[in-house]
Protein backbone atom coordinates (compact mmCIF):
# COMPACT_ATOMS: atom_id res chain seq x y z
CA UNK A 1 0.00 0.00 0.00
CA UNK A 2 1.34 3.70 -1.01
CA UNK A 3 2.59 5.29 2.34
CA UNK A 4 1.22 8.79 2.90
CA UNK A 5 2.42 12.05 4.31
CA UNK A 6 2.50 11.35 8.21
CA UNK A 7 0.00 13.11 10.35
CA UNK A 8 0.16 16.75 11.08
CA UNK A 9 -1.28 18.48 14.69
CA UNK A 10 -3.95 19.68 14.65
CA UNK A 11 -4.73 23.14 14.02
CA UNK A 12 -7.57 25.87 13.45
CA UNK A 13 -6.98 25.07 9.90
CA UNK A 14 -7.23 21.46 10.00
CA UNK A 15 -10.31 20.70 12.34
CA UNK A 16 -12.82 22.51 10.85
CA UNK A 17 -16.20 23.31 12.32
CA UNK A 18 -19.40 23.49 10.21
CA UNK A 19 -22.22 26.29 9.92
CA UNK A 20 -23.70 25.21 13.55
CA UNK A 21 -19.62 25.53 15.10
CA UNK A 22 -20.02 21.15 15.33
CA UNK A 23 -16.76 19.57 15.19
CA UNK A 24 -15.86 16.33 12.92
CA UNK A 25 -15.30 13.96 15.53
CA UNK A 26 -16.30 10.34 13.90
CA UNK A 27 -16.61 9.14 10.96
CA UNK A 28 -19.03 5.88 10.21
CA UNK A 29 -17.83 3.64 6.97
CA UNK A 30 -20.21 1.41 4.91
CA UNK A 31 -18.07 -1.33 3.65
CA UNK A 32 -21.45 -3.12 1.94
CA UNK A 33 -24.55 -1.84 1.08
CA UNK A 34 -25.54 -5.50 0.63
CA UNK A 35 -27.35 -7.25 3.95
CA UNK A 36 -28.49 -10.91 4.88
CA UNK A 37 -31.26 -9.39 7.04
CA UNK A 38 -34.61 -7.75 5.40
CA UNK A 39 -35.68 -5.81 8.26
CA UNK A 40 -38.87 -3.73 7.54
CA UNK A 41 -37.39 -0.61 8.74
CA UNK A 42 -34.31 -0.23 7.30
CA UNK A 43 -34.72 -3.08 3.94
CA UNK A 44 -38.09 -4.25 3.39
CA UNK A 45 -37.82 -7.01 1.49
CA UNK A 46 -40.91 -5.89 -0.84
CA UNK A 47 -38.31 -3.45 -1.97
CA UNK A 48 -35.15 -4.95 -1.88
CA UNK A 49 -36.40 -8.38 -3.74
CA UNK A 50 -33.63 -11.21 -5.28
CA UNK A 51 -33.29 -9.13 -8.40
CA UNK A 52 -32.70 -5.80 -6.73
CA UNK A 53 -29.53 -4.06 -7.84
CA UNK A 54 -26.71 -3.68 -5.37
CA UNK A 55 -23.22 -2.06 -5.97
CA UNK A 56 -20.61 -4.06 -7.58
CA UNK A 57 -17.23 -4.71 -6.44
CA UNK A 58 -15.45 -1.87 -8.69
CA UNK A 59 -18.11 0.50 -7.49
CA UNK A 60 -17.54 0.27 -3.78
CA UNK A 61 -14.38 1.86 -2.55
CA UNK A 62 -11.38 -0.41 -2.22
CA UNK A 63 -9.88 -0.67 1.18
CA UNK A 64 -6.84 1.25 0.05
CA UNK A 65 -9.18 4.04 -0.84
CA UNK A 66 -11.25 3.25 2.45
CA UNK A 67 -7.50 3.39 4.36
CA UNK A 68 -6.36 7.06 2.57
CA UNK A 69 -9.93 8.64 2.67
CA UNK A 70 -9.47 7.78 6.62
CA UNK A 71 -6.63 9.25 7.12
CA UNK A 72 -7.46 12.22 5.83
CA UNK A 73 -10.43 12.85 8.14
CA UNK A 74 -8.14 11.97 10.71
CA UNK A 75 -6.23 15.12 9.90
CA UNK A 76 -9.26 16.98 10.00
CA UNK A 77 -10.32 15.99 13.59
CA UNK A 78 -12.40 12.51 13.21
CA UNK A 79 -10.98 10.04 16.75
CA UNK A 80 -13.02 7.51 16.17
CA UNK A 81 -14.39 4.99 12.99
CA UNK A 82 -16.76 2.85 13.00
CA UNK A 83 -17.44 0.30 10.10
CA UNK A 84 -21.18 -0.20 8.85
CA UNK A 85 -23.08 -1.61 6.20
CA UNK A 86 -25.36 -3.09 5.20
CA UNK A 87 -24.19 -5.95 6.96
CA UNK A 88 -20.34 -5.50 7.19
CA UNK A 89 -19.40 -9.07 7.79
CA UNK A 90 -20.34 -9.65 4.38
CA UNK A 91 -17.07 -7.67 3.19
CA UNK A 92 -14.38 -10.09 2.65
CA UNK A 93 -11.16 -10.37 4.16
CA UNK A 94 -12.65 -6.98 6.29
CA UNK A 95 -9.94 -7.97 9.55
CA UNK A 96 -7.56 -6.50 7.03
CA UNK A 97 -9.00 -3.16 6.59
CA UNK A 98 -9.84 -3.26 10.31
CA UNK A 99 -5.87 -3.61 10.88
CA UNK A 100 -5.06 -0.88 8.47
CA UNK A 101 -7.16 1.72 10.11
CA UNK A 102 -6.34 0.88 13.41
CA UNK A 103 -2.38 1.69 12.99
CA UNK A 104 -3.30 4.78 11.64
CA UNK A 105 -2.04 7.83 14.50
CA UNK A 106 -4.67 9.76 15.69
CA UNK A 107 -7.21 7.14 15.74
CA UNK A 108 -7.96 6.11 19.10
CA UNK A 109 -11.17 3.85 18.15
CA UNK A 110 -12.39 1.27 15.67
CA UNK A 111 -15.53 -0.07 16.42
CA UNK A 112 -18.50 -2.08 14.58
CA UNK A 113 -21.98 -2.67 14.34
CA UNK A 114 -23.25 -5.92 12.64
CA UNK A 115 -26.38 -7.71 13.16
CA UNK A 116 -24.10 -10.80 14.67
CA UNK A 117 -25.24 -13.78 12.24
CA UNK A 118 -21.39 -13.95 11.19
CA UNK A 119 -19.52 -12.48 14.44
CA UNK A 120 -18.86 -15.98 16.03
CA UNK A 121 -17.21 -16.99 12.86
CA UNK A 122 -15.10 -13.94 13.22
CA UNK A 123 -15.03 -12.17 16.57
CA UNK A 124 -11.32 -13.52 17.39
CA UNK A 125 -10.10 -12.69 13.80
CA UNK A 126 -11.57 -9.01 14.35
CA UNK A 127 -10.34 -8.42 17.42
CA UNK A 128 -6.23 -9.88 16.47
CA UNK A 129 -7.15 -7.32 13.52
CA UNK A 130 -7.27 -4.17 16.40
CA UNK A 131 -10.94 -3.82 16.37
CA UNK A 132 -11.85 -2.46 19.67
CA UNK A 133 -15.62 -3.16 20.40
CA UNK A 134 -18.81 -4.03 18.51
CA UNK A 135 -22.62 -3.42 18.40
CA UNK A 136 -24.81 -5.71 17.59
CA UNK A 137 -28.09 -4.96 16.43
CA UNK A 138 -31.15 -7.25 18.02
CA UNK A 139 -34.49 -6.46 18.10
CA UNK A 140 -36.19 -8.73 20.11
CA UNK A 141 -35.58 -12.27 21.46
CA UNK A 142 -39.09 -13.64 20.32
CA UNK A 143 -38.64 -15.88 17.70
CA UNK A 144 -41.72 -15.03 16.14
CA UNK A 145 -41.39 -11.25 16.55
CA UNK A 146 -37.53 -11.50 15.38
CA UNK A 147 -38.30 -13.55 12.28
CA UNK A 148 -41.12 -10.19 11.38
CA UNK A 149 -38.65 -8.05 12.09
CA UNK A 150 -35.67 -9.46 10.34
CA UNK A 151 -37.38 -10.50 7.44
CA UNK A 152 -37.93 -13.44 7.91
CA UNK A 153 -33.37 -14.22 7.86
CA UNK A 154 -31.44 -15.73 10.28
CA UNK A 155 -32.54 -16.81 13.86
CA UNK A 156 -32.07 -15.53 17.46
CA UNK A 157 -30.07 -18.22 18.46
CA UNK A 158 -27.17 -17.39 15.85
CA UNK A 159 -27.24 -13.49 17.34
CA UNK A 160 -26.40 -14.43 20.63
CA UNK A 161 -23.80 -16.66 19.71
CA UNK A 162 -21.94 -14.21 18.04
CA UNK A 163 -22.81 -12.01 21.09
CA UNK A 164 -21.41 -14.55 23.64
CA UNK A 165 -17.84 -14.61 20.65
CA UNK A 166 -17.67 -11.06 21.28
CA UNK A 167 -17.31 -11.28 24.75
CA UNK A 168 -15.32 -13.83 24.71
CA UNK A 169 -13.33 -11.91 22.08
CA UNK A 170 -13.17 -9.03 24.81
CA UNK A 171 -15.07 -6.50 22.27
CA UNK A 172 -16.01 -4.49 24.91
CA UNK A 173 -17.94 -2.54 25.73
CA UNK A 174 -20.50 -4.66 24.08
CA UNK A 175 -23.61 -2.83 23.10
CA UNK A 176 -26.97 -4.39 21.67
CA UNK A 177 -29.34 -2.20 19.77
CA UNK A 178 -32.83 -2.41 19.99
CA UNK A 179 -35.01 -0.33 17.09
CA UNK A 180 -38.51 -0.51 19.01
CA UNK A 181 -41.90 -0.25 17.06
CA UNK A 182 -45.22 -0.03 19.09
CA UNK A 183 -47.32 -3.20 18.64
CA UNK A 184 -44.73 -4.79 17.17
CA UNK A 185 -41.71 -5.55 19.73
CA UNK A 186 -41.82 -2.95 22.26
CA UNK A 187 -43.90 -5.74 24.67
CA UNK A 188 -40.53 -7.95 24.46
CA UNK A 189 -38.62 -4.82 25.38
CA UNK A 190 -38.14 -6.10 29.05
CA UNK A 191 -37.01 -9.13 28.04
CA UNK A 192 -33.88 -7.78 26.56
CA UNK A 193 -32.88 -5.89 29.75
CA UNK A 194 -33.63 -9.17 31.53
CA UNK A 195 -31.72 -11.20 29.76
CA UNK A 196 -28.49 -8.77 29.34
CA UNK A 197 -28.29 -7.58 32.59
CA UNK A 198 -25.54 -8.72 35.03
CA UNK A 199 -23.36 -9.45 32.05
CA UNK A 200 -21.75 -6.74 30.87
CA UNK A 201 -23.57 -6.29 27.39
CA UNK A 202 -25.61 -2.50 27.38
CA UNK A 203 -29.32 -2.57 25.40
CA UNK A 204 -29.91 0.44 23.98
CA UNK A 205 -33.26 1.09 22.84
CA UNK A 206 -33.83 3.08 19.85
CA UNK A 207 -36.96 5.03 18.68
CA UNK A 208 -38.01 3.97 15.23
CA UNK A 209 -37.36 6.48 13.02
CA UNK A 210 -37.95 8.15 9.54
CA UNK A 211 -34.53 7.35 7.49
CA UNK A 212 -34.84 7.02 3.99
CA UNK A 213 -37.66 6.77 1.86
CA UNK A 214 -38.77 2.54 2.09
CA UNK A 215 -39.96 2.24 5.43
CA UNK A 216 -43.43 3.33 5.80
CA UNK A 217 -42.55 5.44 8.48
CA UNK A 218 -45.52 5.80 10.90
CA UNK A 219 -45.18 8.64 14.03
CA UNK A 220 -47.92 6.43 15.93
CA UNK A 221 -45.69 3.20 16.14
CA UNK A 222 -42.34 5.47 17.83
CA UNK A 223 -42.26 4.28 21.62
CA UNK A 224 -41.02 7.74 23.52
CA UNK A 225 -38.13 6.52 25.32
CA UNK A 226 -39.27 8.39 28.58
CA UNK A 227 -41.65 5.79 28.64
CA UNK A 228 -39.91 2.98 28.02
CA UNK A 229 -37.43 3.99 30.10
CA UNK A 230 -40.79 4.34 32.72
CA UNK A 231 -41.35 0.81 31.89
CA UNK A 232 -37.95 -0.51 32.90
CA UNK A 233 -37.72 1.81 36.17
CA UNK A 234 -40.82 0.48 37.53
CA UNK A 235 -39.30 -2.86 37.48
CA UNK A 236 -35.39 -2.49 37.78
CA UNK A 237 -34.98 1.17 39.09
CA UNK A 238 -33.01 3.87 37.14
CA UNK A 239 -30.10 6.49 37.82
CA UNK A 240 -29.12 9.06 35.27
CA UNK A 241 -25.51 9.01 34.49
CA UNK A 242 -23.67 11.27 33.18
CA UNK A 243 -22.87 11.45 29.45
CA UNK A 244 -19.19 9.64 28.48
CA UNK A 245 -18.38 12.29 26.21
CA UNK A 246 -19.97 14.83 24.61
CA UNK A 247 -21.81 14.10 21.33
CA UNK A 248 -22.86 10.46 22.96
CA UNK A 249 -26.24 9.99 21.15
CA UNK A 250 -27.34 7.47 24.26
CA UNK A 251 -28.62 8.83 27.62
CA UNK A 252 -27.57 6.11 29.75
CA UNK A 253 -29.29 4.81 33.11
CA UNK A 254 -27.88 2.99 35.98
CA UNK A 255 -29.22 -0.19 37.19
CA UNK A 256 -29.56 0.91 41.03
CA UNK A 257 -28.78 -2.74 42.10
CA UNK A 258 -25.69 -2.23 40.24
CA UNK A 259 -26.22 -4.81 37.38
CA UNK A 260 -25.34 -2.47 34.76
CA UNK A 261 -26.70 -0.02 32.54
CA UNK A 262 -29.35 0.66 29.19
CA UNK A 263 -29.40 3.92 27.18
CA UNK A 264 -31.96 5.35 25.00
CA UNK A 265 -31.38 6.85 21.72
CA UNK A 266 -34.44 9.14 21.19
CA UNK A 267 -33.48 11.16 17.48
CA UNK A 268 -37.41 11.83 17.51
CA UNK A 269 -38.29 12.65 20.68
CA UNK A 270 -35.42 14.26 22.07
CA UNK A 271 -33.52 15.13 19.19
CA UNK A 272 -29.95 16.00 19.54
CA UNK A 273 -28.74 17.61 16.22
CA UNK A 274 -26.89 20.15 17.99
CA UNK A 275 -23.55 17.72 19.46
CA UNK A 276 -23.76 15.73 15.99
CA UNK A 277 -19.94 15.48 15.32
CA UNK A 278 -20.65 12.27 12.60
CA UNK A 279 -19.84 12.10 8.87
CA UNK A 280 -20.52 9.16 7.00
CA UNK A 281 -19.02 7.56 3.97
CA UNK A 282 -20.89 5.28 2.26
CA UNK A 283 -19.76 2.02 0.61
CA UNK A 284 -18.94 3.63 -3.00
CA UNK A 285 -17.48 7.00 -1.57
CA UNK A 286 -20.62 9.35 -1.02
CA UNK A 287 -19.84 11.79 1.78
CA UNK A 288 -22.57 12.50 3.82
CA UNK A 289 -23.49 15.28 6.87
CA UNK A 290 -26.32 13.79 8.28
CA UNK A 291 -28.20 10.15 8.99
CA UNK A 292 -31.36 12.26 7.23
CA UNK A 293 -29.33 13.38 4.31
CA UNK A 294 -30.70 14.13 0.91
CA UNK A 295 -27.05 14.98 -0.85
CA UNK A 296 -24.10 13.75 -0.68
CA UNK A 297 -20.47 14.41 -2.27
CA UNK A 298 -18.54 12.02 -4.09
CA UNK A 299 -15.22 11.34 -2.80
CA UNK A 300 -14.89 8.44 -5.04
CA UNK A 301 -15.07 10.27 -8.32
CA UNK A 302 -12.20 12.51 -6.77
CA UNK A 303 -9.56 9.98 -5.74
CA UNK A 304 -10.43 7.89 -9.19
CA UNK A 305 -10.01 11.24 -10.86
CA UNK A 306 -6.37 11.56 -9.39
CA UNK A 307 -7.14 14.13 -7.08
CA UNK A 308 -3.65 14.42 -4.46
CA UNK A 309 -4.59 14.53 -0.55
CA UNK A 310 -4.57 18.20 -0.65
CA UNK A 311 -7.13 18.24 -2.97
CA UNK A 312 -9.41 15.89 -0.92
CA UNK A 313 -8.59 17.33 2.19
CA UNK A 314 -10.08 20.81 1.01
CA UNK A 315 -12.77 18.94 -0.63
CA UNK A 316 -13.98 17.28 2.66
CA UNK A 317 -13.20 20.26 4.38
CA UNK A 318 -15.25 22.53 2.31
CA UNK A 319 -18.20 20.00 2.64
CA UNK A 320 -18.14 19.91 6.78
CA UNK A 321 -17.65 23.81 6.82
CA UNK A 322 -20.86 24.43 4.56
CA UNK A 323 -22.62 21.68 7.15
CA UNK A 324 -26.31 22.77 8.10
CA UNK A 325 -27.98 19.44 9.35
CA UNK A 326 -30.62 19.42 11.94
CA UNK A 327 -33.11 17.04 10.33
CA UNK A 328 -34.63 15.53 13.73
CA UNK A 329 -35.30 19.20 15.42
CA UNK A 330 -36.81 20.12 12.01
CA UNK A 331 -38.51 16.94 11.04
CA UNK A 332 -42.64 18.15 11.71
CA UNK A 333 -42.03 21.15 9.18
CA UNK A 334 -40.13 19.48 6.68
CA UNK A 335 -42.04 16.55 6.80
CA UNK A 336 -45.04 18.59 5.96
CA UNK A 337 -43.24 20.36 3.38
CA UNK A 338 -44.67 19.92 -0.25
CA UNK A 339 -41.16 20.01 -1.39
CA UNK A 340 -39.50 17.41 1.20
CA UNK A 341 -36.79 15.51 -1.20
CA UNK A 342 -35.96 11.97 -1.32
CA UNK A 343 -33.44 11.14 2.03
CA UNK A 344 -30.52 8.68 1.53
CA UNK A 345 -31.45 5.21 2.64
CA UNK A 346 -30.23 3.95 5.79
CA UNK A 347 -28.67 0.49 4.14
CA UNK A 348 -26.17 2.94 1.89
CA UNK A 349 -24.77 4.90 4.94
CA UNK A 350 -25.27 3.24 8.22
CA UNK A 351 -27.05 3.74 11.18
């Protein structure tokens, strides 16, 4: 692989901040757009049918590309990476890239999120690789009510194995995410907490939300996190804590019997636009400033186009410092905007 100019400190210059003075703080990779899951709310399978059209392998960024793109958002401020998909797993030979971005200075974390069908088969591989900890998404440990809400793909049983790998694997802190739809899963909700606490492994729940354009988005089926988080209390009482760093998109409760914690992400109840500090790149080099995002710039056709690191560094720059995203504190008037354009889907960029 082509070595690169080593990393400069950072100055006013390098860490820019965008039109809302937010910093560039992490930067979420999709590696695949493809997925082995279906789930309703992210790639309902009506949609995203055998013959759909994915990316193919020259279109998605190679993981050179993948390793010099990151290196330059290092230099202007991102700490921490996180690989997405799609389902990531699916990437092959991904420990590789996972080892190449974690020797690169100034990042201090490489984490993952996968939906854990394929993380037993590779939790020890990833973690020899220098990935640091994973999230694994699970929605409910109902059969019946996982099967609806994967799409009918791959079973409970296989999650938690690759859970149990993980921890084995010491990806830590390990973190399962919970995407909660009323009168769908939010009765197994205490279930999760049941069977996670004690052991290390955080559910966060997450209010179903509005990405893209495919998943019949209905306001009546968000659960309010306040009262879910009521829910738990009543049964396993609750203590604030105190944010881990500021930006963290989880407000995290104590057990008070000391068995852990749970957070709740709540992007439409409690939105929290104003710390957002994450860009993401998806799987064939868009650049995007926002989960909600309609537009997105194409580092891809840049690097292809023999653009030096200069070049790309002003071009990212120039991107974050034009930055004006605050979708979830404006989503009632531009939802009811005549003119609301299409938003990027959340299987391209990540969650």
């Amino acid at each position: 692989m082509p070595t690169h100019e080593v990393i400069v400190p950072l100055n006013a210059r390098h860490a820019p901040r965008d039109a809302l003075a937010r910093p560039m703080r992490d930067l979420r990779i999709s590696v695949m757009d493809r997925c082995n899951f279906r789930c309703p709310y992210c790639m309902p399978r009506e949609t995203f049918h055998d013959q759909y059209r994915f990316l193919g392998s020259q279109e998605r960024l190679s993981f050179e590309e993948i390793v010099r793109l990151a290196r330059l958002f290092v230099q202007l401020g991102v700490r921490k990476l996180r690989l997405t998909g799609g389902e990531p797993l699916l990437r092959a030979n991904l420990p590789e890239l996972i080892g190449d971005l974690s020797a690169i200075p100034g990042v201090e974390d490489v984490a993952l999120t996968t939906n854990g069908v394929l993380l037993a088969r590779y939790a020890a591989e990833l973690r020899a690789a220098g990935l640091k900890r994973v999230t694994v998404s699970l929605d409910s440990l109902d059969p019946e009510v996982f099967k609806r809400m994967s799409g009918g793909l791959g079973g409970v049983a296989e999650v938690l194995e690759g859970i149990e790998a993980a921890r084995r694997a010491e990806l830590t802190p390990l973190k399962v995410n919970a995407v909660v739809q009323r009168g769908i899963n939010d009765h197994t909700a205490l279930e999760l907490v049941e069977r996670f606490r004690g052991t290390g492994v955080v559910v966060r729940f997450i209010e179903y939300m509005d990405v893209g354009n495919r998943n019949h988005w209905q306001p009546e089926l968000v659960v309010p996190s306040k009262e879910l988080a009521a829910r738990i209390g009543a049964r396993w009482p609750l203590a604030p804590l105190q944010p881990g760093y500021r930006g963290e998109v989880a407000a995290r409760y104590a057990f008070a019997d000391g068995q852990g914690e749970v957070g709740f992400i709540s992007s439409v109840s409690q939105p929290f636009c104003g710390d957002c500090s994450r860009a993401r790149l998806s799987s064939d080099g868009m650049l995007y400033t926002c989960l909600f995002g309609t537009h997105g710039t194409s580092l891809r056709d840049a690097l292809r186009g023999g653009a030096n690191d200069d070049a790309l560094l002003e071009l990212v720059r120039s991107v974050w410092l034009r930055r004006s995203d605050r979708y979830s504190e404006l989503r009632a008037q531009l939802r009811a905007s005549t003119h609301e354009e299409r938003k990027v889907e959340m299987f391209y960029i990540g969650g």
